[in-house]
C-alpha atoms as a PDB file:
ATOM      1  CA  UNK A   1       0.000   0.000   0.000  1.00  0.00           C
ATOM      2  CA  UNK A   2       1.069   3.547  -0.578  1.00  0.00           C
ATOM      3  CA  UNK A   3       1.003   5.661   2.512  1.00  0.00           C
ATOM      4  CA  UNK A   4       0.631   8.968   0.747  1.00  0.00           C
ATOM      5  CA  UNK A   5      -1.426  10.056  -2.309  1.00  0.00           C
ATOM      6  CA  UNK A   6      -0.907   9.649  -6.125  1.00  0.00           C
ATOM      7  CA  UNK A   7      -0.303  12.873  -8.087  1.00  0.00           C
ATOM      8  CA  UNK A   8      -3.570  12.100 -10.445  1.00  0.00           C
ATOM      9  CA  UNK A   9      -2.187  13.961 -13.691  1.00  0.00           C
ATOM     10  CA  UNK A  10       0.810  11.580 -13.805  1.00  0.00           C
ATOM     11  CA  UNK A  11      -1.281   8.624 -13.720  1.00  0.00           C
ATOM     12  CA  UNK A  12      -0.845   7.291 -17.421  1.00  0.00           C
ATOM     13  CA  UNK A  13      -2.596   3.893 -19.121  1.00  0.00           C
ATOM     14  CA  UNK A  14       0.171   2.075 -18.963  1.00  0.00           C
ATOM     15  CA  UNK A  15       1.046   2.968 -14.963  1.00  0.00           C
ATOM     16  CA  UNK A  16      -3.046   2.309 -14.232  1.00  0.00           C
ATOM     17  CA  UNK A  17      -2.008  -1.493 -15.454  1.00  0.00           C
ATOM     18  CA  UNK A  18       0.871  -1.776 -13.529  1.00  0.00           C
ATOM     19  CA  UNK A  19      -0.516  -0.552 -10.270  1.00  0.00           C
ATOM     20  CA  UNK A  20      -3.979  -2.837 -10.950  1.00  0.00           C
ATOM     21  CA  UNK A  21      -1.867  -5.762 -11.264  1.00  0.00           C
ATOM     22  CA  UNK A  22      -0.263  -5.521  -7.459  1.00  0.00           C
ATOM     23  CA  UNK A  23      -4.156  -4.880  -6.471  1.00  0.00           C
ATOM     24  CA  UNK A  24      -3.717  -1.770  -4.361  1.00  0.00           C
ATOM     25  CA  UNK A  25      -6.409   0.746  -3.349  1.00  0.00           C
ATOM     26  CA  UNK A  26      -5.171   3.680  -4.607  1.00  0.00           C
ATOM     27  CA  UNK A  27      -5.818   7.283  -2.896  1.00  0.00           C
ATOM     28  CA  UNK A  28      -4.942  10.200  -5.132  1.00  0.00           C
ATOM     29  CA  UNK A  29      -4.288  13.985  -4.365  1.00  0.00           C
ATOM     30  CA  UNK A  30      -6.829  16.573  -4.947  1.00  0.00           C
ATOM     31  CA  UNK A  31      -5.207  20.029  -3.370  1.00  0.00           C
ATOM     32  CA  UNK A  32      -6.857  22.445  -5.852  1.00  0.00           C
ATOM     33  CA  UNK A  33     -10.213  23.194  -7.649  1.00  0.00           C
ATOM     34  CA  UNK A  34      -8.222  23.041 -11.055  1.00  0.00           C
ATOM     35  CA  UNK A  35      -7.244  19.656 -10.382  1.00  0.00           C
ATOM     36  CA  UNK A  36     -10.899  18.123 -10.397  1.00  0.00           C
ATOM     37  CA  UNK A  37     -10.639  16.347 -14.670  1.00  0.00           C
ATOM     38  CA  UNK A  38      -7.205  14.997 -13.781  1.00  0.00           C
ATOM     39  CA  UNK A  39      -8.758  13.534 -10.487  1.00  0.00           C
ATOM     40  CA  UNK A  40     -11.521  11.743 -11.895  1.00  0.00           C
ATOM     41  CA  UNK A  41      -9.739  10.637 -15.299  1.00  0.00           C
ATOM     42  CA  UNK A  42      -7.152   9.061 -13.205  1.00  0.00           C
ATOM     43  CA  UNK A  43     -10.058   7.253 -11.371  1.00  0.00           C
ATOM     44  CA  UNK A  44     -11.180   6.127 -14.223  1.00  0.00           C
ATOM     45  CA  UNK A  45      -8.186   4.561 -15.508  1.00  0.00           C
ATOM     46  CA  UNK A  46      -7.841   2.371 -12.542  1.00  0.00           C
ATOM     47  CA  UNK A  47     -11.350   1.485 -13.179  1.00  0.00           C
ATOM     48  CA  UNK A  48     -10.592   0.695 -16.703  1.00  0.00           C
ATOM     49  CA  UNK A  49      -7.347  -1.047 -15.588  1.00  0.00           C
ATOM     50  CA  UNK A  50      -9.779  -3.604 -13.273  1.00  0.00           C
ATOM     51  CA  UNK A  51      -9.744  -1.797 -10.243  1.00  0.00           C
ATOM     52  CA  UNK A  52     -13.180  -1.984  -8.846  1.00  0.00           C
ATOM     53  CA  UNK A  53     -15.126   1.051  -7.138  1.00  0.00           C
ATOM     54  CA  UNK A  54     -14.734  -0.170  -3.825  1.00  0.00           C
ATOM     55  CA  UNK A  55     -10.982  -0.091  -4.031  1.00  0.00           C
ATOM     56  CA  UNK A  56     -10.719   3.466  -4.000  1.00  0.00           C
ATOM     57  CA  UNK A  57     -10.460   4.443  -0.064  1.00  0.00           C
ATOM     58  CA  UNK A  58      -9.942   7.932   0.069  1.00  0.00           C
ATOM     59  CA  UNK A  59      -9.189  11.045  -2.577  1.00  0.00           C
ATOM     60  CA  UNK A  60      -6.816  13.487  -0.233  1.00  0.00           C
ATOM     61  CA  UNK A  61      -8.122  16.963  -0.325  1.00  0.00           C
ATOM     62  CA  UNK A  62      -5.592  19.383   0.577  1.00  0.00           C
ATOM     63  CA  UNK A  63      -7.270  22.208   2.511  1.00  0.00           C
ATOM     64  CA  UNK A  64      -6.340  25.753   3.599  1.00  0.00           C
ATOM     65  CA  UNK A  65      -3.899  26.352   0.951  1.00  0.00           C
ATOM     66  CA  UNK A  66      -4.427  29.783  -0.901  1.00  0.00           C
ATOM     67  CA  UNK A  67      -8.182  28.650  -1.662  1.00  0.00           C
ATOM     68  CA  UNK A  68     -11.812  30.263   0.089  1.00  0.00           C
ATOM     69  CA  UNK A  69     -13.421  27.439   2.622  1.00  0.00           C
ATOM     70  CA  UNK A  70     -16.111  27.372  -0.072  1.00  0.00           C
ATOM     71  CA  UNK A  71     -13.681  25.804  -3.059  1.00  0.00           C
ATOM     72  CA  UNK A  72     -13.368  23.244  -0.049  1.00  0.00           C
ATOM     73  CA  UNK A  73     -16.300  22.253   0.029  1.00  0.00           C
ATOM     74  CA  UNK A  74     -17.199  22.230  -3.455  1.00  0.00           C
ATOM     75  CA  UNK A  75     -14.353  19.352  -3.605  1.00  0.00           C
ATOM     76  CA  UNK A  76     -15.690  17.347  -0.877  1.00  0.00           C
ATOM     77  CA  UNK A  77     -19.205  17.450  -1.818  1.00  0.00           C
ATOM     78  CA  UNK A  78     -18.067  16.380  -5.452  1.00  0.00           C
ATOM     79  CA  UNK A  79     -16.756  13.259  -3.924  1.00  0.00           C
ATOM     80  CA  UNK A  80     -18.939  12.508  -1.787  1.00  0.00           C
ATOM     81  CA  UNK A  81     -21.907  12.404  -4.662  1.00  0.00           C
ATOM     82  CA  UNK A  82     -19.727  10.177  -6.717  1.00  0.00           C
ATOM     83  CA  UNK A  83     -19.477   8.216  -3.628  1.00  0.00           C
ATOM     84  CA  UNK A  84     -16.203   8.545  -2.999  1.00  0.00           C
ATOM     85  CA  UNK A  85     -14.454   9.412   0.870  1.00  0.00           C
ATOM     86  CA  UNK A  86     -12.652  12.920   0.769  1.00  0.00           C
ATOM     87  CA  UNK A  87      -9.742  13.291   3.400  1.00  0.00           C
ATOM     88  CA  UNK A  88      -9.248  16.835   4.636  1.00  0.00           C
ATOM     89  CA  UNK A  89      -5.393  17.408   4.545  1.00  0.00           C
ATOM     90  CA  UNK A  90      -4.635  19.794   6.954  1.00  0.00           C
ATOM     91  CA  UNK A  91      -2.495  22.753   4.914  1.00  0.00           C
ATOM     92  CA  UNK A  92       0.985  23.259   7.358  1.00  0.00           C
ATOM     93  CA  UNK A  93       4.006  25.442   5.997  1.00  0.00           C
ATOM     94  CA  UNK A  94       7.132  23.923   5.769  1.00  0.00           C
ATOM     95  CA  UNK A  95       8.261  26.336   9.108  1.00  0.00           C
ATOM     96  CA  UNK A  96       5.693  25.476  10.922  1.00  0.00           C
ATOM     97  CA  UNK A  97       7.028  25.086  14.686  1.00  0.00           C
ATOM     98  CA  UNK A  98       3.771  23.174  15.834  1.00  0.00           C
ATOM     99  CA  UNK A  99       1.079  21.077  14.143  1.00  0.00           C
ATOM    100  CA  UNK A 100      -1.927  22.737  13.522  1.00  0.00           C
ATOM    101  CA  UNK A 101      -0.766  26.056  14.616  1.00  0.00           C
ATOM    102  CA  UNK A 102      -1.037  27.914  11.280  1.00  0.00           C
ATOM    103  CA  UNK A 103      -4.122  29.398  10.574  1.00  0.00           C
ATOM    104  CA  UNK A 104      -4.899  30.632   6.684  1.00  0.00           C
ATOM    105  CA  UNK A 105      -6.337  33.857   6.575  1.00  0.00           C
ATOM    106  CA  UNK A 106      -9.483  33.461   4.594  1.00  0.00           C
ATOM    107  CA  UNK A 107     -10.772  29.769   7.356  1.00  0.00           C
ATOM    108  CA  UNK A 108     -11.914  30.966  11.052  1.00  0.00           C
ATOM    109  CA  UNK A 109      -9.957  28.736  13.752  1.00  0.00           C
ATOM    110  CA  UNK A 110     -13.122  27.300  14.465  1.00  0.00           C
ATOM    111  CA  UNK A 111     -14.247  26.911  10.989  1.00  0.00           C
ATOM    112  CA  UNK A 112     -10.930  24.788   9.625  1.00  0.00           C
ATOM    113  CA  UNK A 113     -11.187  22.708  12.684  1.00  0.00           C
ATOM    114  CA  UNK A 114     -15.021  22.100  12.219  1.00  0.00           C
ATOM    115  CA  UNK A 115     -14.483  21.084   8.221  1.00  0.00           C
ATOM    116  CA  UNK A 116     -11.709  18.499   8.929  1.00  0.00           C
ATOM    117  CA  UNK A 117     -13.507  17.155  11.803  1.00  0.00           C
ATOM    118  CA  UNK A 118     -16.749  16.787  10.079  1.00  0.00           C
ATOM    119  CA  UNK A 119     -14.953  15.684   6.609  1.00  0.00           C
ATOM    120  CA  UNK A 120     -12.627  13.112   8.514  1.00  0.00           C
ATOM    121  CA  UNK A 121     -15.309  11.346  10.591  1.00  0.00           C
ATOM    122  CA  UNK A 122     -17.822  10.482   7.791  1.00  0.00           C
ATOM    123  CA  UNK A 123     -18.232   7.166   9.318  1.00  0.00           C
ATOM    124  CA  UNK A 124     -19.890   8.619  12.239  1.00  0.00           C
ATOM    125  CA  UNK A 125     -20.948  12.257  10.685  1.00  0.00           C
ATOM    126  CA  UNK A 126     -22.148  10.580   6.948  1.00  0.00           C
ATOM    127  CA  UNK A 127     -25.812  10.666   7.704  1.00  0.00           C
ATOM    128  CA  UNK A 128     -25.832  14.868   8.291  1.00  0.00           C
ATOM    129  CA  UNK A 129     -25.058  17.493   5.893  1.00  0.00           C
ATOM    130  CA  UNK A 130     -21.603  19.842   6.573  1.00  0.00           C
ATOM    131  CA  UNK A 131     -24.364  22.715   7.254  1.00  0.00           C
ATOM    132  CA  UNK A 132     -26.319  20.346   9.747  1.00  0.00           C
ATOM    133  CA  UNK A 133     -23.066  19.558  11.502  1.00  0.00           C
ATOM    134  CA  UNK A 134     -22.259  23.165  11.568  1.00  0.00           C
ATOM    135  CA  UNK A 135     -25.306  24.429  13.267  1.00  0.00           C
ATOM    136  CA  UNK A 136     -25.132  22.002  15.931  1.00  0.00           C
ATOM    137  CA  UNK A 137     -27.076  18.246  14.643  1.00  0.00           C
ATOM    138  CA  UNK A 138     -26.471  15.434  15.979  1.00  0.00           C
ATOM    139  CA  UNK A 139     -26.627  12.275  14.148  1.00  0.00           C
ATOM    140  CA  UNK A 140     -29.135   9.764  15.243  1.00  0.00           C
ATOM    141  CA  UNK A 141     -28.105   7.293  18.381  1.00  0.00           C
ATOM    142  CA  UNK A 142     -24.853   9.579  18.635  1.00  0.00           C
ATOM    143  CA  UNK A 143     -23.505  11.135  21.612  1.00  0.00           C
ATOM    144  CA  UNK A 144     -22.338  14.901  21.189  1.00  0.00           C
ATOM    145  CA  UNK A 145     -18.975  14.948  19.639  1.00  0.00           C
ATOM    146  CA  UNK A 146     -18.671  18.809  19.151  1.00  0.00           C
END
């Protein structure tokens, strides 16, 4: 298994084979809105390469990286109605003394935390929209996890 992402645009036929033939699930990268054609093509070609649906664990979404929340969100609601799992990646500058400790100007503190909390627990959070989650909903039979 990889233990990072696959940069989707360098994802060719030929490397779709390859990887289908050591049956991995593949994750790939999505860390910008400009990125979304080269994200699902690459899906695609696994898919034509014999890797089935439920193979594909996670696409990692960088977030907090010189984009609005909203662009975000756009990426991880795309997924999410082609039934794939989006993985909000945390942005963190290379000098960054602690983890988490950068905050991008254009995310609230509260607001980054909320989205990668929601985004990252969709086993538990799946059955409420990011909006519901936001306001305060709790999922059914759940105790409070805000």
């Amino acid at each position: 298994d990889f233990n990072q992402a696959l940069e989707a645009k360098l994802l060719t036929r030929r490397r779709a084979e390859r990887l289908a033939e050591i049956k991995i699930a593949p994750r790939f990268a999505w860390d910008s809105p400009n990125e979304e054609a080269n994200v699902f093509r690459a899906i695609e070609r696994m898919k034509k390469a014999g890797v089935p649906h439920s193979h594909f664990k996670a696409v990692y979404c960088l977030v907090g990286f010189n984009e609005q929340p909203e662009e975000a969100l756009y990426r991880m609601e795309t997924l999410r109605s082609r039934r794939y799992l989006g993985f909000a990646m945390r942005y963190q500058p290379l000098d960054a003394k602690e983890k988490n400790d950068y905050w991008p100007p254009q995310w609230g503190k509260q607001e980054l935390k909320d989205f990668c909390r929601y985004w990252n627990r969709q086993s538990w959070l799946g059955g409420i929209s990011y909006e519901e989650y936001r306001a305060g909903r709790k999922p059914e039979g759940q105790l409070s996890l805000l």
